[in-house]
PDB file of N, CA and C in Angstrom:
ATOM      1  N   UNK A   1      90.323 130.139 107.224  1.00  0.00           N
ATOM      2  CA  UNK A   1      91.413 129.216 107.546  1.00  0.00           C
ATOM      3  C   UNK A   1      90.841 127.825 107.795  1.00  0.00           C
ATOM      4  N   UNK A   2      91.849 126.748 107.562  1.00  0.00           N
ATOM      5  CA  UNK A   2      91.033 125.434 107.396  1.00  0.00           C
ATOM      6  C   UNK A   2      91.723 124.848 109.455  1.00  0.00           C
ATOM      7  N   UNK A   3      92.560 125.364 109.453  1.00  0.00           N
ATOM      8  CA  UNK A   3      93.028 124.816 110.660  1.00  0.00           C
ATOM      9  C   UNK A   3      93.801 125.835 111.189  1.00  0.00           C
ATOM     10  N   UNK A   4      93.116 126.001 112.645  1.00  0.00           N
ATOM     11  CA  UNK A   4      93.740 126.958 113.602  1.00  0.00           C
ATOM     12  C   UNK A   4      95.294 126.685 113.875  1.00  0.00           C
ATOM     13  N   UNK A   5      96.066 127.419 114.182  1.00  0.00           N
ATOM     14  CA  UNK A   5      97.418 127.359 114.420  1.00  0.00           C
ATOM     15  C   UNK A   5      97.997 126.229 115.298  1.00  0.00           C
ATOM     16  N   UNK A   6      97.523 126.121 116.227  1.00  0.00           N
ATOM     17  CA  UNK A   6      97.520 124.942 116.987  1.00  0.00           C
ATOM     18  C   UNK A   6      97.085 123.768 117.212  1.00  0.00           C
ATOM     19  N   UNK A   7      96.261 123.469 116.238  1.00  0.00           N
ATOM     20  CA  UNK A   7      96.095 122.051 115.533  1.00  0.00           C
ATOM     21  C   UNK A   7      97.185 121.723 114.882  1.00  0.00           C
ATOM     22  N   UNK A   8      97.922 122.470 114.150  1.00  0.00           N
ATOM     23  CA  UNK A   8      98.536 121.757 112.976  1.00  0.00           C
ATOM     24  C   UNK A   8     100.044 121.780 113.504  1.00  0.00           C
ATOM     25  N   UNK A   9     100.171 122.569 115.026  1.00  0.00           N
ATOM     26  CA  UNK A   9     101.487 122.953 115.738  1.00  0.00           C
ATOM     27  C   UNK A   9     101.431 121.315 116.997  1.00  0.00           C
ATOM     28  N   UNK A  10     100.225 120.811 116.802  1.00  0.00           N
ATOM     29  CA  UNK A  10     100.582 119.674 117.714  1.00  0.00           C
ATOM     30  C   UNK A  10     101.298 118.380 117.551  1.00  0.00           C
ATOM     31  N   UNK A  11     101.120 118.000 116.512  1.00  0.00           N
ATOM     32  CA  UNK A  11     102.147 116.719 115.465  1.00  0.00           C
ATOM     33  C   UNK A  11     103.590 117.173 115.441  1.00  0.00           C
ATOM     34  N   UNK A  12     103.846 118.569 115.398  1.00  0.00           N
ATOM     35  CA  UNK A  12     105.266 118.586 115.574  1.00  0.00           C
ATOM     36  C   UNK A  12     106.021 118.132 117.054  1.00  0.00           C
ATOM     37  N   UNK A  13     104.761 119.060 117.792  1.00  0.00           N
ATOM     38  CA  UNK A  13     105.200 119.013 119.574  1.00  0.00           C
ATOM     39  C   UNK A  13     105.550 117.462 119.477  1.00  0.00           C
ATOM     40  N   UNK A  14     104.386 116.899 119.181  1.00  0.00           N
ATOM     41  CA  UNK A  14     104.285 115.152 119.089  1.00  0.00           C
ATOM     42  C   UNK A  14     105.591 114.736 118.634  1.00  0.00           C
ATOM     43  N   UNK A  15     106.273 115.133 117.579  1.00  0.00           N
ATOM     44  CA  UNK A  15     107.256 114.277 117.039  1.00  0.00           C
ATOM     45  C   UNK A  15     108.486 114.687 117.599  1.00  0.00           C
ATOM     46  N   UNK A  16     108.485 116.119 118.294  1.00  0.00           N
ATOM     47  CA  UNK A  16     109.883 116.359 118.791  1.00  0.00           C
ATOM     48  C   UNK A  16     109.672 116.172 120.118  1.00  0.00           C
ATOM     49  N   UNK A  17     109.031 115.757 120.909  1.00  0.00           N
ATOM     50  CA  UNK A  17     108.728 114.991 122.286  1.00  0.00           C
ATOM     51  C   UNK A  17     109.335 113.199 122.276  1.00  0.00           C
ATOM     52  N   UNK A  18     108.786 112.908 121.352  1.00  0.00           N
ATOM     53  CA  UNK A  18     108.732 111.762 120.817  1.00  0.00           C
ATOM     54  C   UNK A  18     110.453 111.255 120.114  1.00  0.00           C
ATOM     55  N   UNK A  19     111.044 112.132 119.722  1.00  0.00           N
ATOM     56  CA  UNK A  19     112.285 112.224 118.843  1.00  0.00           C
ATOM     57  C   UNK A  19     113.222 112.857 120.095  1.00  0.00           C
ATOM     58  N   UNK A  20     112.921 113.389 121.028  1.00  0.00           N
ATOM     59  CA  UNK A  20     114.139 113.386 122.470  1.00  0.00           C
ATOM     60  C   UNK A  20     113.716 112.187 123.339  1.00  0.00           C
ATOM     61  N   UNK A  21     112.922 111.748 123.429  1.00  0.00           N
ATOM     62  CA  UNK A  21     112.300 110.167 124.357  1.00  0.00           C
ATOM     63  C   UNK A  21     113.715 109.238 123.742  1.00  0.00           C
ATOM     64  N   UNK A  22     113.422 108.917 121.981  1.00  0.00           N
ATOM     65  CA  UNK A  22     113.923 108.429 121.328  1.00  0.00           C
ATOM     66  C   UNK A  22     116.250 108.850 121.125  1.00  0.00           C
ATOM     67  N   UNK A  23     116.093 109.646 121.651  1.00  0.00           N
ATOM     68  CA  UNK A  23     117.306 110.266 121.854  1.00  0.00           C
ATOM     69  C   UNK A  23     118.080 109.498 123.320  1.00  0.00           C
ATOM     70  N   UNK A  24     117.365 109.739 124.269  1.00  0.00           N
ATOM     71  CA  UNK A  24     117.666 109.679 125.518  1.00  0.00           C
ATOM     72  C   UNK A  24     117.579 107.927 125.399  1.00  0.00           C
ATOM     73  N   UNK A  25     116.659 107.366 124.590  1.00  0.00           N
ATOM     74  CA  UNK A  25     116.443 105.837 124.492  1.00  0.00           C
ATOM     75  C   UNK A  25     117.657 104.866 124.296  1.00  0.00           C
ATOM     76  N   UNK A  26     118.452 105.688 122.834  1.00  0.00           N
ATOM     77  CA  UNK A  26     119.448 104.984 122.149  1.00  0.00           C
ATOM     78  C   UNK A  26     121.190 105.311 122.494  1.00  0.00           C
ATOM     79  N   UNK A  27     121.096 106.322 123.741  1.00  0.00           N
ATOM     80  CA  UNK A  27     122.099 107.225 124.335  1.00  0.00           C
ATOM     81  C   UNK A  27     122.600 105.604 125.493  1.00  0.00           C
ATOM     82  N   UNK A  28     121.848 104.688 125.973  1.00  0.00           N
ATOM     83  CA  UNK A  28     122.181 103.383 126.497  1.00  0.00           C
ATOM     84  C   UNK A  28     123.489 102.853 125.714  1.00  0.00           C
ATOM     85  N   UNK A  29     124.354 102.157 126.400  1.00  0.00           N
ATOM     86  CA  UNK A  29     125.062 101.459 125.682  1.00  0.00           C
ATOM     87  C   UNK A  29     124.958 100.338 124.867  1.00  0.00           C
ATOM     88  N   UNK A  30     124.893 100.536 123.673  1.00  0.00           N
ATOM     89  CA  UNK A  30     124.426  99.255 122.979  1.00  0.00           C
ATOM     90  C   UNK A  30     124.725  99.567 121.719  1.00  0.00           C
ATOM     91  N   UNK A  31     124.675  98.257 120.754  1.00  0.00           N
ATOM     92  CA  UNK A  31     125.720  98.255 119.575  1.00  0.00           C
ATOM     93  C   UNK A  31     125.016  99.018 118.798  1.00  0.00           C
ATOM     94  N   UNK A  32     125.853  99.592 117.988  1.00  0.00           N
ATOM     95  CA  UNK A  32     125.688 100.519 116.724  1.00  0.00           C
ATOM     96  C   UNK A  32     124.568 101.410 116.526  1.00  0.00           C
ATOM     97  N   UNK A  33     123.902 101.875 117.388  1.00  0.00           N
ATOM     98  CA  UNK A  33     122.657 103.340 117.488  1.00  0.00           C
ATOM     99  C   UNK A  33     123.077 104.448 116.999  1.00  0.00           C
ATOM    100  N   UNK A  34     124.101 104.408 116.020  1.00  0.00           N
ATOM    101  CA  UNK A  34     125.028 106.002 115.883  1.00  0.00           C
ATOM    102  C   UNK A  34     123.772 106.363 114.825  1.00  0.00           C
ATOM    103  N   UNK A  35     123.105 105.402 113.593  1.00  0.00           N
ATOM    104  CA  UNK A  35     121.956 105.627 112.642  1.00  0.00           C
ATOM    105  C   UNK A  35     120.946 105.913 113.588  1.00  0.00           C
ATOM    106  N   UNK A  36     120.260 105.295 114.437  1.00  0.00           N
ATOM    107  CA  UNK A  36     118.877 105.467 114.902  1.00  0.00           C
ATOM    108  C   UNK A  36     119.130 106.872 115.567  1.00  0.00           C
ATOM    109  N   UNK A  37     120.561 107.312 116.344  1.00  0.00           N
ATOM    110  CA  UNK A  37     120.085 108.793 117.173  1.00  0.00           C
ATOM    111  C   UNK A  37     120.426 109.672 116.140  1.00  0.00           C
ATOM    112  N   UNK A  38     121.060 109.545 114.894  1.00  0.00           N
ATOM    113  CA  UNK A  38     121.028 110.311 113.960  1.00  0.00           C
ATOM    114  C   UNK A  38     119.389 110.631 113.238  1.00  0.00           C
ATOM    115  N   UNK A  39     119.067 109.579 113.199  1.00  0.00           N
ATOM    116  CA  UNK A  39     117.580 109.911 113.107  1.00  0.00           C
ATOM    117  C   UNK A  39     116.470 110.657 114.349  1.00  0.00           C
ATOM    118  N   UNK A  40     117.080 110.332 115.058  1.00  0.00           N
ATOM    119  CA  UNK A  40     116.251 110.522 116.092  1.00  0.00           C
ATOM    120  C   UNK A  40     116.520 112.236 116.342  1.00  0.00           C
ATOM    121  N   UNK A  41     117.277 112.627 115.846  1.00  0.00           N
ATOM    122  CA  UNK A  41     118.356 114.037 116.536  1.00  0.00           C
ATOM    123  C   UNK A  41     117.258 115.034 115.274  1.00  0.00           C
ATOM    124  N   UNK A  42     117.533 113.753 113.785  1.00  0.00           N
ATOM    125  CA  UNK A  42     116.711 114.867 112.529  1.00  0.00           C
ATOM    126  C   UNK A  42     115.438 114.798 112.950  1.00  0.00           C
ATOM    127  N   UNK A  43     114.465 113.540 113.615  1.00  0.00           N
ATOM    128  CA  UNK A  43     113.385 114.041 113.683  1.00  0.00           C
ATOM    129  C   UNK A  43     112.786 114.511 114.947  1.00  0.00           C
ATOM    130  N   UNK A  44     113.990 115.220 115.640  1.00  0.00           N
ATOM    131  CA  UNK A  44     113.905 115.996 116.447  1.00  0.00           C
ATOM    132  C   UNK A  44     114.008 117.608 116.021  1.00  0.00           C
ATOM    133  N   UNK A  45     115.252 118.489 115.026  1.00  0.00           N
ATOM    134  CA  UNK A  45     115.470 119.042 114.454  1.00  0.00           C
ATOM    135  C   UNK A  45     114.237 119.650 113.672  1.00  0.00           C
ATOM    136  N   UNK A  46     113.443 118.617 113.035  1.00  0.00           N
ATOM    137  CA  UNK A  46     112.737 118.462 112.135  1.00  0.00           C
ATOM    138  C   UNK A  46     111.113 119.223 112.577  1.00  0.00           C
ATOM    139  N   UNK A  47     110.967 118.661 113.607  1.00  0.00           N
ATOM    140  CA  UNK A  47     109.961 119.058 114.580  1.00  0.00           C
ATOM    141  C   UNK A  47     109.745 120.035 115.457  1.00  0.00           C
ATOM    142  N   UNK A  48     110.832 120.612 115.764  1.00  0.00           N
ATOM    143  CA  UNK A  48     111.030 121.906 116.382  1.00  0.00           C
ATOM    144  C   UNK A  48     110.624 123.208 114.970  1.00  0.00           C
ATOM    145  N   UNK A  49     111.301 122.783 113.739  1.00  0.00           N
ATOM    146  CA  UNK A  49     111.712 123.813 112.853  1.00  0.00           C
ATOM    147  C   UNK A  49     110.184 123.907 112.151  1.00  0.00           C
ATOM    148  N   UNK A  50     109.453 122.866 112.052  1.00  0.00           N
ATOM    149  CA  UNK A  50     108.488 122.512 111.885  1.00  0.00           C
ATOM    150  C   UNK A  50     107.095 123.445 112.769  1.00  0.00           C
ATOM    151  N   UNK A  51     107.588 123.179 114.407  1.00  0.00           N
ATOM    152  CA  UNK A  51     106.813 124.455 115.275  1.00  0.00           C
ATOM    153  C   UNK A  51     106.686 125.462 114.914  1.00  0.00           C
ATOM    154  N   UNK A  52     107.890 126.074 114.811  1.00  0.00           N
ATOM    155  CA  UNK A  52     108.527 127.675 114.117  1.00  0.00           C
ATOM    156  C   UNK A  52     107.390 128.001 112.821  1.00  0.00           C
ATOM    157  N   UNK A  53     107.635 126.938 111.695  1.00  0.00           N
ATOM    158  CA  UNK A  53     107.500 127.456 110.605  1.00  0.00           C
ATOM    159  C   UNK A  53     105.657 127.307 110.379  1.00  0.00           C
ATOM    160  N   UNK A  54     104.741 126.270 111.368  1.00  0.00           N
ATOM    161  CA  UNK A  54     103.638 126.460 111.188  1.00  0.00           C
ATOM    162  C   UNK A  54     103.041 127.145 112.094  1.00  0.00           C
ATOM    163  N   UNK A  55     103.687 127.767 113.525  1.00  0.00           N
ATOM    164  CA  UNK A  55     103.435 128.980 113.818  1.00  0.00           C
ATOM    165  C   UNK A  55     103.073 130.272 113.237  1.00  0.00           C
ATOM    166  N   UNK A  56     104.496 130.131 112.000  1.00  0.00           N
ATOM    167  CA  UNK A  56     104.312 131.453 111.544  1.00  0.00           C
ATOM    168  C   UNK A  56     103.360 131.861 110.130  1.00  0.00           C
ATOM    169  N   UNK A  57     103.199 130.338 110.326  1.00  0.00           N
ATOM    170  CA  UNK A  57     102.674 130.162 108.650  1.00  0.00           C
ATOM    171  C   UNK A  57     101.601 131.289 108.641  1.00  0.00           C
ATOM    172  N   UNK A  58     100.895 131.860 107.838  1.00  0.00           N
ATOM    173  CA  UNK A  58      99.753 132.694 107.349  1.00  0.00           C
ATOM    174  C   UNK A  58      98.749 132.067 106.169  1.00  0.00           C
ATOM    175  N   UNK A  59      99.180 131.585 105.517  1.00  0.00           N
ATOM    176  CA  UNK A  59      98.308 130.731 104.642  1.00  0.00           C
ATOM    177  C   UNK A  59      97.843 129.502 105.055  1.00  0.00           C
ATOM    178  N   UNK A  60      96.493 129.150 104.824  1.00  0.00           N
ATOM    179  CA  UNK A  60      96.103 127.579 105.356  1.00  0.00           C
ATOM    180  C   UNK A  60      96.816 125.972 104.366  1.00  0.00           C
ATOM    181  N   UNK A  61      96.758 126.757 103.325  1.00  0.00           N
ATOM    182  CA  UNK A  61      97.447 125.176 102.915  1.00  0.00           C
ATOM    183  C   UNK A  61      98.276 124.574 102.748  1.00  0.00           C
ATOM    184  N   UNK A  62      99.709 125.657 103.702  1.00  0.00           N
ATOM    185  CA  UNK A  62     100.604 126.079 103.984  1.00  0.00           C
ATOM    186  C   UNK A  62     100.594 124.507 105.205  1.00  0.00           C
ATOM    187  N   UNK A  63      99.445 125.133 106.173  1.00  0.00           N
ATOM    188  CA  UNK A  63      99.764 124.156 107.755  1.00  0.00           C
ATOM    189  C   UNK A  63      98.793 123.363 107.259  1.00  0.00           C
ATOM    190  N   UNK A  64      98.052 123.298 106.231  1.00  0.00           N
ATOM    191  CA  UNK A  64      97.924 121.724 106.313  1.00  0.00           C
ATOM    192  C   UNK A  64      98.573 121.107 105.799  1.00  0.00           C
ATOM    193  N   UNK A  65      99.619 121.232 104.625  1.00  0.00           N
ATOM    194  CA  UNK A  65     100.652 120.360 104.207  1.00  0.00           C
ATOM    195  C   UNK A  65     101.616 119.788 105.056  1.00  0.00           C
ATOM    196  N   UNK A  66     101.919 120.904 106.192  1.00  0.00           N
ATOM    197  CA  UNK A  66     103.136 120.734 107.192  1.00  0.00           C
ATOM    198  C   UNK A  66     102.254 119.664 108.655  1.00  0.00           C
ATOM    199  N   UNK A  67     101.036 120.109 108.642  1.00  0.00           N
ATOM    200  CA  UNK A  67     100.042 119.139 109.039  1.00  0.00           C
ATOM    201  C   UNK A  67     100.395 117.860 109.031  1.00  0.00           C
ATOM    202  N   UNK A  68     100.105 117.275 107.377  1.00  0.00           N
ATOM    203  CA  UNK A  68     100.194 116.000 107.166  1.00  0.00           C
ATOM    204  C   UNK A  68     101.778 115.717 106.649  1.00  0.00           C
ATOM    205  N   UNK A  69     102.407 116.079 106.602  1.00  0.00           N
ATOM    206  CA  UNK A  69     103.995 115.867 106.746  1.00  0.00           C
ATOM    207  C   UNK A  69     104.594 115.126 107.817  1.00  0.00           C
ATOM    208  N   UNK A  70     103.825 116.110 108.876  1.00  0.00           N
ATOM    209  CA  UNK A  70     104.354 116.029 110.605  1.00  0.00           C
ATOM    210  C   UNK A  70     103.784 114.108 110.799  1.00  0.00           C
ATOM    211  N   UNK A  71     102.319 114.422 110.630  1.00  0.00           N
ATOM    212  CA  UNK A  71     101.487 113.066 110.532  1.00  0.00           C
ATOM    213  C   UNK A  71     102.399 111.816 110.096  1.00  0.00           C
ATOM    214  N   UNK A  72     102.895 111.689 109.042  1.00  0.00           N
ATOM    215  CA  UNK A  72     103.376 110.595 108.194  1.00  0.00           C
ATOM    216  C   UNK A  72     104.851 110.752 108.768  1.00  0.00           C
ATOM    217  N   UNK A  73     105.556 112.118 109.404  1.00  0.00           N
ATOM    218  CA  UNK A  73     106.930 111.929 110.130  1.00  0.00           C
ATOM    219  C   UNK A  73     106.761 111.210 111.600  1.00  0.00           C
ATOM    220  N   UNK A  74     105.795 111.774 111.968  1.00  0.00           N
ATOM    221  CA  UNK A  74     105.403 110.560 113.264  1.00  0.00           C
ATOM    222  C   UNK A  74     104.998 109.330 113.482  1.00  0.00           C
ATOM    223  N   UNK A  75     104.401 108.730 112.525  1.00  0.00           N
ATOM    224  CA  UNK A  75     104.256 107.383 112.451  1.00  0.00           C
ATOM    225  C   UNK A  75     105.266 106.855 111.252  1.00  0.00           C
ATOM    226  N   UNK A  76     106.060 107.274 110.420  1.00  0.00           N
ATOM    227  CA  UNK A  76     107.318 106.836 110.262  1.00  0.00           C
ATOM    228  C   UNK A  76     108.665 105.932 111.324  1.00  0.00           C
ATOM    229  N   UNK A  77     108.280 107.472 112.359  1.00  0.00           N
ATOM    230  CA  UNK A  77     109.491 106.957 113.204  1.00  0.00           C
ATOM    231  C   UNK A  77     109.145 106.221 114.936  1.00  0.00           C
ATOM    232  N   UNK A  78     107.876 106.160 114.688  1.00  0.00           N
ATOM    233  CA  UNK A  78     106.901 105.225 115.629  1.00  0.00           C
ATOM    234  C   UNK A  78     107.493 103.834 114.999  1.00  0.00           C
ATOM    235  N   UNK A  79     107.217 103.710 113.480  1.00  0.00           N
ATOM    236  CA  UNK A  79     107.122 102.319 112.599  1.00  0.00           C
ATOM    237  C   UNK A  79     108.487 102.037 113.015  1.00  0.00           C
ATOM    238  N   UNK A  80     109.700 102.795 112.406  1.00  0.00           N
ATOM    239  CA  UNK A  80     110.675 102.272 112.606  1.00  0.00           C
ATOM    240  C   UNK A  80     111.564 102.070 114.110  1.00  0.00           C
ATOM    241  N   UNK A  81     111.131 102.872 114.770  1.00  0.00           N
ATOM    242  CA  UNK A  81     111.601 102.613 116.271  1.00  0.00           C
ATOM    243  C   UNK A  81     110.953 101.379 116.884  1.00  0.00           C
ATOM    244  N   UNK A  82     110.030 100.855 116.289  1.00  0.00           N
ATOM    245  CA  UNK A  82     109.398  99.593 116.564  1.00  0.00           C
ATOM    246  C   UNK A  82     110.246  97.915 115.913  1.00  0.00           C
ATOM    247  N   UNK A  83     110.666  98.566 114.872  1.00  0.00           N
ATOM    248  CA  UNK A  83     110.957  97.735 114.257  1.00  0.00           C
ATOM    249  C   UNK A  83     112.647  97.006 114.850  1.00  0.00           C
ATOM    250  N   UNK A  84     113.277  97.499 115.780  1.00  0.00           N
ATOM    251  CA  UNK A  84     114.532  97.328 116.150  1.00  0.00           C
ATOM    252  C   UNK A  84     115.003  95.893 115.421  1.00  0.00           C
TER     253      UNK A  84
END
């Protein structure tokens, strides 16, 4: 195996930690956030289902794809939550 289960299960934790922060952020009153917590809700969704599925994964190139997925979904929505 190229990566233990829990290496490749931490970028999700990361992004669905990161994607309820971002939830609870845009839940303030303020104009038009209905897009950003819609995003924020999928890359919350996204990251949980993501736990599940490289938990269960059995093949390695399986969690490293979901690996670097998670990677480029977390600094996606780092980039754009920055960008207000």
């Amino acid at each position: 195996m190229i990566a233990p289960n829990w290496i490749a299960v931490i970028p999700s934790i990361v992004l669905t930690l990161y994607s309820l922060k971002k939830i609870s952020d845009y839940r303030l009153p303020q104009r038009n956030n209905t897009k950003k917590i819609t995003l924020a809700i999928m890359g919350f969704l996204f990251g949980l289902s993501s736990i599940f599925i490289t938990y269960m994964a059995i093949r390695s190139w399986t969690m490293v794809l979901i690996l670097l997925i998670n990677i480029a979904a977390v600094c996606w929505s780092i980039l754009y939550g920055q960008k207000r």
